[in-house]
Protein backbone atom coordinates (compact mmCIF):
# COMPACT_ATOMS: atom_id res chain seq x y z
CA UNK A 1 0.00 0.00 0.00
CA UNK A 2 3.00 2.28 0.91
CA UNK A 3 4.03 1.96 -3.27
CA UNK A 4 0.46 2.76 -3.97
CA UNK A 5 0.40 5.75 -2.12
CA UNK A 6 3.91 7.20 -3.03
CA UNK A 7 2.19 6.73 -6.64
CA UNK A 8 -0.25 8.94 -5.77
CA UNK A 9 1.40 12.04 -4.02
CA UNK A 10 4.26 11.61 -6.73
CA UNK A 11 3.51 14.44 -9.31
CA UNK A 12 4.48 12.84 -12.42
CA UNK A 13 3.26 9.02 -12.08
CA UNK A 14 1.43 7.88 -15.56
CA UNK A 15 -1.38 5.68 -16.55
CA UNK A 16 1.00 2.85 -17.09
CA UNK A 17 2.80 3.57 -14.03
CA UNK A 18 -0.52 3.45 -12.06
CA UNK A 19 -1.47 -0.05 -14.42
CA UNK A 20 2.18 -1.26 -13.32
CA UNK A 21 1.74 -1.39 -9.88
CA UNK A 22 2.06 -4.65 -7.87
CA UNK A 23 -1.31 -5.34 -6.56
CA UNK A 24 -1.02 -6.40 -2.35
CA UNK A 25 -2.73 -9.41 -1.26
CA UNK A 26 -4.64 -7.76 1.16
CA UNK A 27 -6.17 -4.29 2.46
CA UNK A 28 -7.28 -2.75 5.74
CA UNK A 29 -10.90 -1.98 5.30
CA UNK A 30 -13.99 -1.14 8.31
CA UNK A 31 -16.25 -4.42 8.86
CA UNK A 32 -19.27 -5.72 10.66
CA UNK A 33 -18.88 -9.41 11.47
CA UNK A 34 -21.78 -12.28 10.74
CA UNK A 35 -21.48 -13.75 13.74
CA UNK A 36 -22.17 -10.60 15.55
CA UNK A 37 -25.47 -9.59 14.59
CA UNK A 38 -27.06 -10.44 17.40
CA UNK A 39 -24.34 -8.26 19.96
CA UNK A 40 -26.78 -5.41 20.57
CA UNK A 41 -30.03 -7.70 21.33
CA UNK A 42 -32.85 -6.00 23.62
CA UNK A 43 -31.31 -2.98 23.32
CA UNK A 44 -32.98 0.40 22.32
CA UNK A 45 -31.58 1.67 18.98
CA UNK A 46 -30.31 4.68 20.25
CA UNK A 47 -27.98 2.87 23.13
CA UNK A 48 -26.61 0.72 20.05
CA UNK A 49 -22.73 1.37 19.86
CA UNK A 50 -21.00 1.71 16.30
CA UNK A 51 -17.82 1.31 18.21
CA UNK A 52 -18.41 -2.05 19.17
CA UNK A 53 -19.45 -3.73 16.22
CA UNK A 54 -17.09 -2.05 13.86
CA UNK A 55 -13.71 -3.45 12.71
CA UNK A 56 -10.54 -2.88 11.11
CA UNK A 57 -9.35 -5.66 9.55
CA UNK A 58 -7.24 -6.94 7.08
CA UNK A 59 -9.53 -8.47 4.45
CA UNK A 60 -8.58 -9.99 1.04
CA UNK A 61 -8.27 -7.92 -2.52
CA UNK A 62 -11.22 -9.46 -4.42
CA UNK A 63 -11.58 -10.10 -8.27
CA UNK A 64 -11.88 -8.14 -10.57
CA UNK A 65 -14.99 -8.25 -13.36
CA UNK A 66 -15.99 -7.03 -15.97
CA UNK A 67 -17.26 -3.26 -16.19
CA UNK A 68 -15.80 -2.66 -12.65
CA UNK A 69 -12.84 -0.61 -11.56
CA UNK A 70 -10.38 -0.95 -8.05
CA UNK A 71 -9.71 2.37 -6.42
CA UNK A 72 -7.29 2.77 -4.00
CA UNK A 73 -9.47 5.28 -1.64
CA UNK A 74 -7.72 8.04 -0.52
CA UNK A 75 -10.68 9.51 1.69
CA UNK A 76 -14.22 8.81 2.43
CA UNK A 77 -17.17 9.66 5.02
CA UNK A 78 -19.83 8.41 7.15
CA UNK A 79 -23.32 7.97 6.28
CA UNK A 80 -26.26 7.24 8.02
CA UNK A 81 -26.36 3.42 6.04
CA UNK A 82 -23.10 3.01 7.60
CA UNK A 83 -24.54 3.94 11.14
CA UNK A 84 -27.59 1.36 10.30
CA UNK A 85 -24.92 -1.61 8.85
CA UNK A 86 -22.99 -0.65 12.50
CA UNK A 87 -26.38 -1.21 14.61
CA UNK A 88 -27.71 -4.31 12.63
CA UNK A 89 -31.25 -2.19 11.92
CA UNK A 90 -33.81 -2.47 10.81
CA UNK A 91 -32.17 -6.01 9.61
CA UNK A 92 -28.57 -7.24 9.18
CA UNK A 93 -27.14 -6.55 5.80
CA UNK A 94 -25.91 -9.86 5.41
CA UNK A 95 -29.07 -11.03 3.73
CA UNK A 96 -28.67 -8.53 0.98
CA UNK A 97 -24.99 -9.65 0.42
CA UNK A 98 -26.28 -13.30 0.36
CA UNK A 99 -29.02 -12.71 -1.97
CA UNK A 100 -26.98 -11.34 -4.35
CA UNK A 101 -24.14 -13.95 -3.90
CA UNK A 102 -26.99 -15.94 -5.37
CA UNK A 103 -27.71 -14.07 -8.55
CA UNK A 104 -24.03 -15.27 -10.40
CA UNK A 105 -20.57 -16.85 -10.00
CA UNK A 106 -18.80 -13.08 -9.94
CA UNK A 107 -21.45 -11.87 -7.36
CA UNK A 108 -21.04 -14.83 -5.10
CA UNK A 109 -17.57 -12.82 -3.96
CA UNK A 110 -19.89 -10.57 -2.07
CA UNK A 111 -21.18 -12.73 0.22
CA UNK A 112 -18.81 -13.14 2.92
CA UNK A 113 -18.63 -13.56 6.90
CA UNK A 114 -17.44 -10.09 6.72
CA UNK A 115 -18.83 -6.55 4.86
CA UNK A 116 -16.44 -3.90 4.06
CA UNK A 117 -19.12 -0.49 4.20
CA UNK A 118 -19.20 2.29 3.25
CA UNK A 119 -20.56 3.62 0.43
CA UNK A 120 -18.13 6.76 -0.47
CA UNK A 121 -14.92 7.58 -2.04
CA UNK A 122 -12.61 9.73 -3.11
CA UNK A 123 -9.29 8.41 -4.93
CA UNK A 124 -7.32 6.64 -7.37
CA UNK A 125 -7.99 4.17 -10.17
CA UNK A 126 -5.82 1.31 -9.89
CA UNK A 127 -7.24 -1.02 -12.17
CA UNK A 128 -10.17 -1.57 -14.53
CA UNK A 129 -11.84 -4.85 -15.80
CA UNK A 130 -12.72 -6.27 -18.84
CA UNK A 131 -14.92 -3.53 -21.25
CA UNK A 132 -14.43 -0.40 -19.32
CA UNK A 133 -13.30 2.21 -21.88
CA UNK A 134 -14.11 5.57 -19.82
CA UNK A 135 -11.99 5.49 -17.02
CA UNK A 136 -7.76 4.35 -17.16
CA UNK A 137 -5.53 4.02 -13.59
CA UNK A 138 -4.50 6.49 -12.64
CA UNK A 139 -7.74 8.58 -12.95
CA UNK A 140 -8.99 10.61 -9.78
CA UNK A 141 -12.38 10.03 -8.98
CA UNK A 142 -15.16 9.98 -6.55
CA UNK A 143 -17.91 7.54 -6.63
CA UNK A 144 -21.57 7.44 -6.88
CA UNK A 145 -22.62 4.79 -5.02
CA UNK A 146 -25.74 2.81 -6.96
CA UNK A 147 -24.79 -0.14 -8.06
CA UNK A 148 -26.74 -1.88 -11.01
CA UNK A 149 -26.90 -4.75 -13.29
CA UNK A 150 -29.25 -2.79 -16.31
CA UNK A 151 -30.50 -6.54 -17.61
CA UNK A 152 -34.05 -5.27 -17.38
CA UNK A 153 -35.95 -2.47 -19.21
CA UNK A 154 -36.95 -1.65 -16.27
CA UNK A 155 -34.10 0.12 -15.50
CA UNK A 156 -33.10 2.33 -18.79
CA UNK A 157 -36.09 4.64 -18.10
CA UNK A 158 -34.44 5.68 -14.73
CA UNK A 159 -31.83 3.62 -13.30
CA UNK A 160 -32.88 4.03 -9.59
CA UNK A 161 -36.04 1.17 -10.90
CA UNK A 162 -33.52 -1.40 -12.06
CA UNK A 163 -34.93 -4.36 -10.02
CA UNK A 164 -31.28 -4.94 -9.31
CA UNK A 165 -30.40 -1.49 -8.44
CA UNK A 166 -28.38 -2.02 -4.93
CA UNK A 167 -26.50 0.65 -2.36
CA UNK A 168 -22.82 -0.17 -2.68
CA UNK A 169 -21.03 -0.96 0.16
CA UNK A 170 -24.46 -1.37 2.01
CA UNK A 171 -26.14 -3.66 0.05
CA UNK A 172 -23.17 -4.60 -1.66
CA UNK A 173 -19.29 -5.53 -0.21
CA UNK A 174 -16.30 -4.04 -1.08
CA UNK A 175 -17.40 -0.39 0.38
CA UNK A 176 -15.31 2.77 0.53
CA UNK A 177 -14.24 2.81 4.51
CA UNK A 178 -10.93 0.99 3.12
CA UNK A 179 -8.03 1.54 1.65
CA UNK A 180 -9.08 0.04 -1.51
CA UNK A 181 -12.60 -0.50 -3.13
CA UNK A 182 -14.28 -2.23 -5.83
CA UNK A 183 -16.76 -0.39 -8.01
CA UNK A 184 -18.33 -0.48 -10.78
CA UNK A 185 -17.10 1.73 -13.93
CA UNK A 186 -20.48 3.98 -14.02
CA UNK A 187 -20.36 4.82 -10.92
CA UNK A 188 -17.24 6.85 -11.37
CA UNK A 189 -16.84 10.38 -11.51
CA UNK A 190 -14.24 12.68 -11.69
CA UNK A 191 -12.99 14.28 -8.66
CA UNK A 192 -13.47 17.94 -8.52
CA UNK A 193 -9.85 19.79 -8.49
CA UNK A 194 -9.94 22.22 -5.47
CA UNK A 195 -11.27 19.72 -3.12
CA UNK A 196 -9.36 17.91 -0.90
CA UNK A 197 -9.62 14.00 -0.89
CA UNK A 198 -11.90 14.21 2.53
CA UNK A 199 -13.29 16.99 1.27
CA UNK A 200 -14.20 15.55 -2.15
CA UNK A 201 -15.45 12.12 -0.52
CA UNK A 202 -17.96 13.91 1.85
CA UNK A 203 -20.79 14.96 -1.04
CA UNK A 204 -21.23 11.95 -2.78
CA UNK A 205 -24.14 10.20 -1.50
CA UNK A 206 -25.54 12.68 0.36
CA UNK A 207 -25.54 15.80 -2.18
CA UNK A 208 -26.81 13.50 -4.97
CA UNK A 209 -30.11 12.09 -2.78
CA UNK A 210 -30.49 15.85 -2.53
CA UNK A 211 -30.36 16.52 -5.80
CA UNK A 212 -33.23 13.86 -6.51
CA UNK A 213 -34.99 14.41 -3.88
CA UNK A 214 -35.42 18.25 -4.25
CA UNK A 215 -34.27 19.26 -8.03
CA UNK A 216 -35.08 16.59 -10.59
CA UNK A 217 -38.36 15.62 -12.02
CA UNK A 218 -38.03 12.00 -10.48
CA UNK A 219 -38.44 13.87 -7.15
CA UNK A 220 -40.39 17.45 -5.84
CA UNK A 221 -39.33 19.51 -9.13
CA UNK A 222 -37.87 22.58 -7.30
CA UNK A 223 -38.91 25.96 -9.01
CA UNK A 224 -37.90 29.00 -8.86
CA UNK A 225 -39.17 30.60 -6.09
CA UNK A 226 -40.57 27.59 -4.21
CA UNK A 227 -40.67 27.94 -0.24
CA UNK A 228 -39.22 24.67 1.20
CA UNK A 229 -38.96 23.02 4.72
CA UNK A 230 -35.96 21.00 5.39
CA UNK A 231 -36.11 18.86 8.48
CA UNK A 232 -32.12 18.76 9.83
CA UNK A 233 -31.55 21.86 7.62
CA UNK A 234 -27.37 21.77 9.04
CA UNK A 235 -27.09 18.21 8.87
CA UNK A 236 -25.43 15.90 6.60
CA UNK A 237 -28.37 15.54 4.21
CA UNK A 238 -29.91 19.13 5.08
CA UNK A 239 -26.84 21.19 4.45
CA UNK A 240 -27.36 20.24 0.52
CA UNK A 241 -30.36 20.44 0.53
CA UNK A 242 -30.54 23.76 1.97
CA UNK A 243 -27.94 24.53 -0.68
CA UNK A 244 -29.61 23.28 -3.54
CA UNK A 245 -32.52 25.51 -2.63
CA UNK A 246 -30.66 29.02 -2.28
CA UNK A 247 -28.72 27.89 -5.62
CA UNK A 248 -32.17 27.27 -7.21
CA UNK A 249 -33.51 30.63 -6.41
CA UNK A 250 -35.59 29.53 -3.67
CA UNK A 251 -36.52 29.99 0.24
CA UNK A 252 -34.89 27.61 2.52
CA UNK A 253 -36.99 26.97 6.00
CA UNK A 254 -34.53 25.15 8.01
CA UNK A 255 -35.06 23.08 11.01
CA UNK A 256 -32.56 22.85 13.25
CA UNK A 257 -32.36 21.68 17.06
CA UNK A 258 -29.85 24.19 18.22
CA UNK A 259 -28.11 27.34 18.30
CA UNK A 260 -24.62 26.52 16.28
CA UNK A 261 -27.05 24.11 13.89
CA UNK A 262 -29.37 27.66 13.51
CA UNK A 263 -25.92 29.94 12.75
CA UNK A 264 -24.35 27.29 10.14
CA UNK A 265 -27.79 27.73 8.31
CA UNK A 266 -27.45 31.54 8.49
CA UNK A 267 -24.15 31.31 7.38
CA UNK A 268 -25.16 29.20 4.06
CA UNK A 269 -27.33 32.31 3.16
CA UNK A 270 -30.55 30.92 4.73
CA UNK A 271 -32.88 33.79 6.80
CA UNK A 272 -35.75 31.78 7.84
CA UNK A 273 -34.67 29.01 10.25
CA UNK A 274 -36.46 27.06 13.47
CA UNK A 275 -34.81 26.01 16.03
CA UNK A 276 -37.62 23.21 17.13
CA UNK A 277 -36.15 22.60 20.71
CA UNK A 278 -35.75 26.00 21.61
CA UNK A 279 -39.70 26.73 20.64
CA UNK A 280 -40.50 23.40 22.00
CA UNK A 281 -42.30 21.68 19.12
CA UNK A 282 -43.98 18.13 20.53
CA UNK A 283 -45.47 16.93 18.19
CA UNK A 284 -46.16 13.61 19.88
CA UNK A 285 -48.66 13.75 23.29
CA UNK A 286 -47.31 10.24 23.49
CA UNK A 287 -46.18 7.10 21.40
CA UNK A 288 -49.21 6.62 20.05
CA UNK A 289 -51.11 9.98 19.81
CA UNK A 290 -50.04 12.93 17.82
CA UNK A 291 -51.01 16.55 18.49
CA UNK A 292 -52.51 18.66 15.63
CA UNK A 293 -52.17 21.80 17.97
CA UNK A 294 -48.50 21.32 17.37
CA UNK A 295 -48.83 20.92 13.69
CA UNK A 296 -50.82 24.20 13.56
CA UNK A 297 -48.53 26.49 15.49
CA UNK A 298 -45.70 25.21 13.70
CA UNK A 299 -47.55 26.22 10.54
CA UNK A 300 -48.21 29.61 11.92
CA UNK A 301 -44.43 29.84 12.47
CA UNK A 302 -43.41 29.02 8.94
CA UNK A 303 -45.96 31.39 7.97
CA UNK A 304 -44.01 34.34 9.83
CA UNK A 305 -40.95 33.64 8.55
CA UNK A 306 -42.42 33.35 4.66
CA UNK A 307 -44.70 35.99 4.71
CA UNK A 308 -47.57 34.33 5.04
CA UNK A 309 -47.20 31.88 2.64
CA UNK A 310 -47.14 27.46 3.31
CA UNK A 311 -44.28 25.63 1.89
CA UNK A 312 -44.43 24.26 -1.14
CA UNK A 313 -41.94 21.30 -0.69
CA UNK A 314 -41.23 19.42 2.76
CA UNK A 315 -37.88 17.99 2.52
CA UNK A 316 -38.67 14.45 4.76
CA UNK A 317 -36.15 12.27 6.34
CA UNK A 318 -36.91 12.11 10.03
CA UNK A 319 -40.12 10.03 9.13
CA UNK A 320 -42.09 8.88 12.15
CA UNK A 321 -41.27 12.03 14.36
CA UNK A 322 -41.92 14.40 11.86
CA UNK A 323 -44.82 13.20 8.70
CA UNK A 324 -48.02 14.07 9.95
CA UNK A 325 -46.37 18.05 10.55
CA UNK A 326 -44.67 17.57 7.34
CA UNK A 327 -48.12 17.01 5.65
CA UNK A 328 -50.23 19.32 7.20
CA UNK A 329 -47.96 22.21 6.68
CA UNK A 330 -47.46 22.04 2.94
CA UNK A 331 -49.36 24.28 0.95
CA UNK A 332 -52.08 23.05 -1.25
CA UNK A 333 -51.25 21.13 -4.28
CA UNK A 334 -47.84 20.96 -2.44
CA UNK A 335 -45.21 18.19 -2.09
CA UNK A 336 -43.80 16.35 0.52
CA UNK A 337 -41.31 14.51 -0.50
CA UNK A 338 -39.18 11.76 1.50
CA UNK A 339 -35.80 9.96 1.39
CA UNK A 340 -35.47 8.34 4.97
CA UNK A 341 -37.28 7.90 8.17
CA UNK A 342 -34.23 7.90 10.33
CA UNK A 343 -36.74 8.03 13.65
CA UNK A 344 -38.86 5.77 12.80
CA UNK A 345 -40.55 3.98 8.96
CA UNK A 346 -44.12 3.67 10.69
CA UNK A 347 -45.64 7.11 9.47
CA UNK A 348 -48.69 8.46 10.98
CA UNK A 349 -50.33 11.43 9.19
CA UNK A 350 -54.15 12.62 8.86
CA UNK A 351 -55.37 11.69 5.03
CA UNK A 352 -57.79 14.73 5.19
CA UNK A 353 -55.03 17.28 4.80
CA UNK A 354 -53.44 14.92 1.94
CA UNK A 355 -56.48 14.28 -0.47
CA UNK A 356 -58.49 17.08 0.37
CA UNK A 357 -55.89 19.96 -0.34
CA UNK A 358 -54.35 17.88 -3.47
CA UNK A 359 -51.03 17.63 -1.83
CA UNK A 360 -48.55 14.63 -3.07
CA UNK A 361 -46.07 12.45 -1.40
CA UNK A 362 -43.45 11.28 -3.15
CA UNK A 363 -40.72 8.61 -2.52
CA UNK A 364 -37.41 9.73 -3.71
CA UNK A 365 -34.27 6.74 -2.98
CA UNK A 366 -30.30 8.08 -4.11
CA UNK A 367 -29.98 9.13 -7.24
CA UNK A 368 -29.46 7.91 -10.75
CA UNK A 369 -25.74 8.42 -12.76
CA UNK A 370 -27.14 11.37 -14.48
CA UNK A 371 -28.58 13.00 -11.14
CA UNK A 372 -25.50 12.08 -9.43
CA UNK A 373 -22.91 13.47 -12.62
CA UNK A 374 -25.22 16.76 -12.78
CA UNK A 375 -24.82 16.98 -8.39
CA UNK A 376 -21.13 16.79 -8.55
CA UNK A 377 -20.93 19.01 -11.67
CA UNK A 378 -22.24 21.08 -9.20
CA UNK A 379 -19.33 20.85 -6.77
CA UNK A 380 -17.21 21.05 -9.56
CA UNK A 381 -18.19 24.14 -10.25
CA UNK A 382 -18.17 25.91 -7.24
CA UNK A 383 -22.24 26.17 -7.16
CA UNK A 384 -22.54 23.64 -4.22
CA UNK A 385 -20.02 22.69 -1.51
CA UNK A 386 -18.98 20.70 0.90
CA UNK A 387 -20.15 20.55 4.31
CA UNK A 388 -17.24 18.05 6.11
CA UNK A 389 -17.25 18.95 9.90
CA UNK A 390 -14.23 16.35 11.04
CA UNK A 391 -12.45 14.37 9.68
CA UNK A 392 -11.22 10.98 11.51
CA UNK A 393 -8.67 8.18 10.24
CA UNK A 394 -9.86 5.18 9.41
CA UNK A 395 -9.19 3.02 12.57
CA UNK A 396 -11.61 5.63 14.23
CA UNK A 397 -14.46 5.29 12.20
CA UNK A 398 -16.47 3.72 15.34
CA UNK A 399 -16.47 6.80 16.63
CA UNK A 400 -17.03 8.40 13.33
CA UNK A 401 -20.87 6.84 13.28
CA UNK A 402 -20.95 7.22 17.29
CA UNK A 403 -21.07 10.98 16.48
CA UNK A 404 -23.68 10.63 13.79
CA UNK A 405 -25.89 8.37 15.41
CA UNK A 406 -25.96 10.22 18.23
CA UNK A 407 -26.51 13.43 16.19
CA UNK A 408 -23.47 14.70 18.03
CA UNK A 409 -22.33 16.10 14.29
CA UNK A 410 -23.28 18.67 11.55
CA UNK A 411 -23.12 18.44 7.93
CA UNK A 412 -20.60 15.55 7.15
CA UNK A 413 -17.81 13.41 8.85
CA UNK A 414 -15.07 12.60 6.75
CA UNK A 415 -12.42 9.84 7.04
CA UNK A 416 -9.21 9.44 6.13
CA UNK A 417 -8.09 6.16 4.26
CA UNK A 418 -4.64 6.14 2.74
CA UNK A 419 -4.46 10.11 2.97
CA UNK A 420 -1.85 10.28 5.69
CA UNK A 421 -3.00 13.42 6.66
CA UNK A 422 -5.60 16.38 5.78
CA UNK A 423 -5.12 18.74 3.00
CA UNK A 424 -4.09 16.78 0.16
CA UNK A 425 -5.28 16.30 -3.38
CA UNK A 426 -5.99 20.32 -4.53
CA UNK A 427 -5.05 20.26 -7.83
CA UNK A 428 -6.77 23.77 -8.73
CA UNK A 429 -5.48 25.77 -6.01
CA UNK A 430 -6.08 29.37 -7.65
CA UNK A 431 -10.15 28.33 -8.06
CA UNK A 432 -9.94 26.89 -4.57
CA UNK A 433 -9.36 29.84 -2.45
CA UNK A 434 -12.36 31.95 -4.32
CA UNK A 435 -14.24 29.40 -2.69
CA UNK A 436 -12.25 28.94 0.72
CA UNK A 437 -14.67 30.15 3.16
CA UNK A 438 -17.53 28.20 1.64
CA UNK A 439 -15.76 24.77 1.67
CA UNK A 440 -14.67 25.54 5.33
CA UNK A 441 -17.72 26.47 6.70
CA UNK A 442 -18.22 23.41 8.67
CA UNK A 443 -14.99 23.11 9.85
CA UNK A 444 -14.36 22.56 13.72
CA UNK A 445 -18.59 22.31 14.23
CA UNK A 446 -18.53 18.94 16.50
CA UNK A 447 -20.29 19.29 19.10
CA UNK A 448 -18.37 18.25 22.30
């Protein structure tokens, strides 16, 4: 690995350089264990500890096919599928790597007594397989992380309904919290140039769900102009989304549960923001019973801060917590549209408010290559950025998802894989520092 990375940080290493390298035998990659799904039984989910059922080990390269590409991973980052593969909820991912151990010989190397997560990068192409044409070693890249197999029509309308269509490195092995990972070829994508490798692996899969979710027509349609309410509004999935909005030329409402969360929003451009906690929002009276009072003062509030108009998108992820306010507050003919239900997938909501006022809910799951290449053009560009808080290395990603399950961090937690230290990988430093303060803008925001 030591040759690999020399490689790298050497300024004139070629294609055929990269293609020459000796491959090692193994890698050091982040695991959950088989045999150890059953460690955190009759607990709660929230006193679940990432720190105990992730590993570093030393696992085996794996074999390369055909249309895939190994990238040694210089960076990558934390995602809430990571924090669910580290908690065994709401199921062990082991069944999805064994079911698709079962759908060939080549996919049958997924299904192991081990799963290497994560499902970002940023790095280097070492190798490609059989057919790939696009990408050569040596080729700096970030990844997108659906993974599909495009044998049914299904799928070439919008890849996202491939009845194959999998999460890599959750639903898949092989995942980016390593120092190497295996992809496939179109789900590469070129690393923008004034990002840092942490930097450049923290938008991935976040900032592309965002993109769906909010922007394209396979999610809410975002308009110019459109008021929208984004549940977590600093948080790894909110801080795009609340970016995509102000970029798109409309009004952010962010929801925050704090202070520092509030003044991150502020800083992003964003004037109307909530913090729920401090105005108290309950909008359960218990576990079973909701409380429409709740859902009607927090309209009122949203209505102060828009001048007097309802919100025409609800950005949804909490789910349980969080739906039946989502769906009374959005204006009529409105959209609430919904990624995750990260307290809860049992929504409870009152269907008057949905059929009578026209509103729609739609279900909106990653993003296809196109969404994902037009999300990171984005980046490229300077339009969007990204919203890495910390950075850990990689035999510290336990805590890494500690601090996101337990909410303890805002926007994105990056980690360091064979980087051997922040701050590498700028290759455009001149377009880099018109955007310094941006990109930084999350920097040193853990909360202790």
């Amino acid at each position: 690995m030591k040759e690999i990375l020399n490689a790298i940080q050497a300024p004139d290493t070629t294609a055929a350089d990269f293609a020459a390298l000796p491959l090692p035998e193994s890698y050091r990659a982040i695991t959950v264990h088989k045999d150890e799904t059953d460690m955190f039984e009759g607990l709660a989910g929230c006193d679940k500890d990432p720190r105990k059922s992730l590993h570093l080990d030393e696992v085996a390269v794996p074999e390369l096919g055909p249309g895939e590409a190994l990238v040694a991973v210089m960076a990558s980052s934390v995602n809430y599928n990571s924090v669910w593969t580290s908690i065994f909820e709401p199921l062990p991912t082991f069944g999805f790597l064994e079911r698709y151990g079962r759908r060939s010989e080549l996919a049958k190397r997924h299904d192991l007594p081990y799963h290497v997560i994560g499902s970002d990068l940023a790095g280097v192409v070492l190798r490609t397989g059989p057919g790939v044409t696009v990408w050569k070693p040596g080729d700096e890249v970030v990844a997108h992380c659906l993974s599909v197999e495009l044998e049914s029509a299904d799928g070439h309308g919008d890849t996202m309904l491939d009845p194959e269509q999998r999460i890599w490195g959750f639903e898949t092995n092989f995942g980016g919290l390593a120092e190497l990972a295996l992809v496939k070829s179109n789900q590469l994508m070129p690393k923008p140039g004034h990002l840092t490798w942490e930097e450049a692996a923290a938008s991935g899969l976040v900032n592309s769900t965002a993109y769906r979710q909010l922007v394209s027509r396979n999610g809410a349609g975002m308009k110019v102009g459109d008021n929208v309410l984004i549940w977590g509004a600093s948080g790894g999935l909110g801080s795009y989304a609340t970016q995509l909005v102000l970029a798109g030329g409309g009004t952010p409402v962010c929801v925050v549960s704090n202070d520092q969360k509030a003044e991150i929003c502020r800083s992003m451009g964003a004037e109307a923001v909530i913090d729920r906690n401090a105005e108290g929002y309950r909008f359960w009276k218990d576990e079973q019973t909701q409380d429409p009072r709740e859902w009607k003062r927090f309209g009122k509030r949203i209505r102060e801060l828009t001048g007097g108009e309802d919100v025409d998108i609800v950005f949804e992820h909490p789910g349980r917590e969080t739906f039946g306010a989502s769906v009374f507050v959005t204006r009529k003919g409105g959209t609430v549209v919904t990624c995750a239900s990260t307290s809860g997938y049992q929504h409870q909501y009152d269907n008057r408010y949905l059929w009578m006022s026209l509103k729609r809910i739609v279900g909106s799951h990653f993003a296809n290559y196109r969404e994902a290449w037009e999300a990171n053009r984005l980046i490229a560009k300077g339009r969007i950025h990204p919203t890495l808080s910390q950075t850990y290395p990689l035999r510290e990603t336990g805590q890494a998802a500690y601090d996101v399950h337990r909410n303890l961090h805002q926007g994105k937690v990056g980690i360091l894989a064979l980087a051997p230290e922040e701050g590498l990988g700028v290759r455009d430093a001149e377009f880099r520092a018109r955007h310094a303060s941006a990109i930084n803008r999350f920097r040193g925001t853990l909360e202790d």
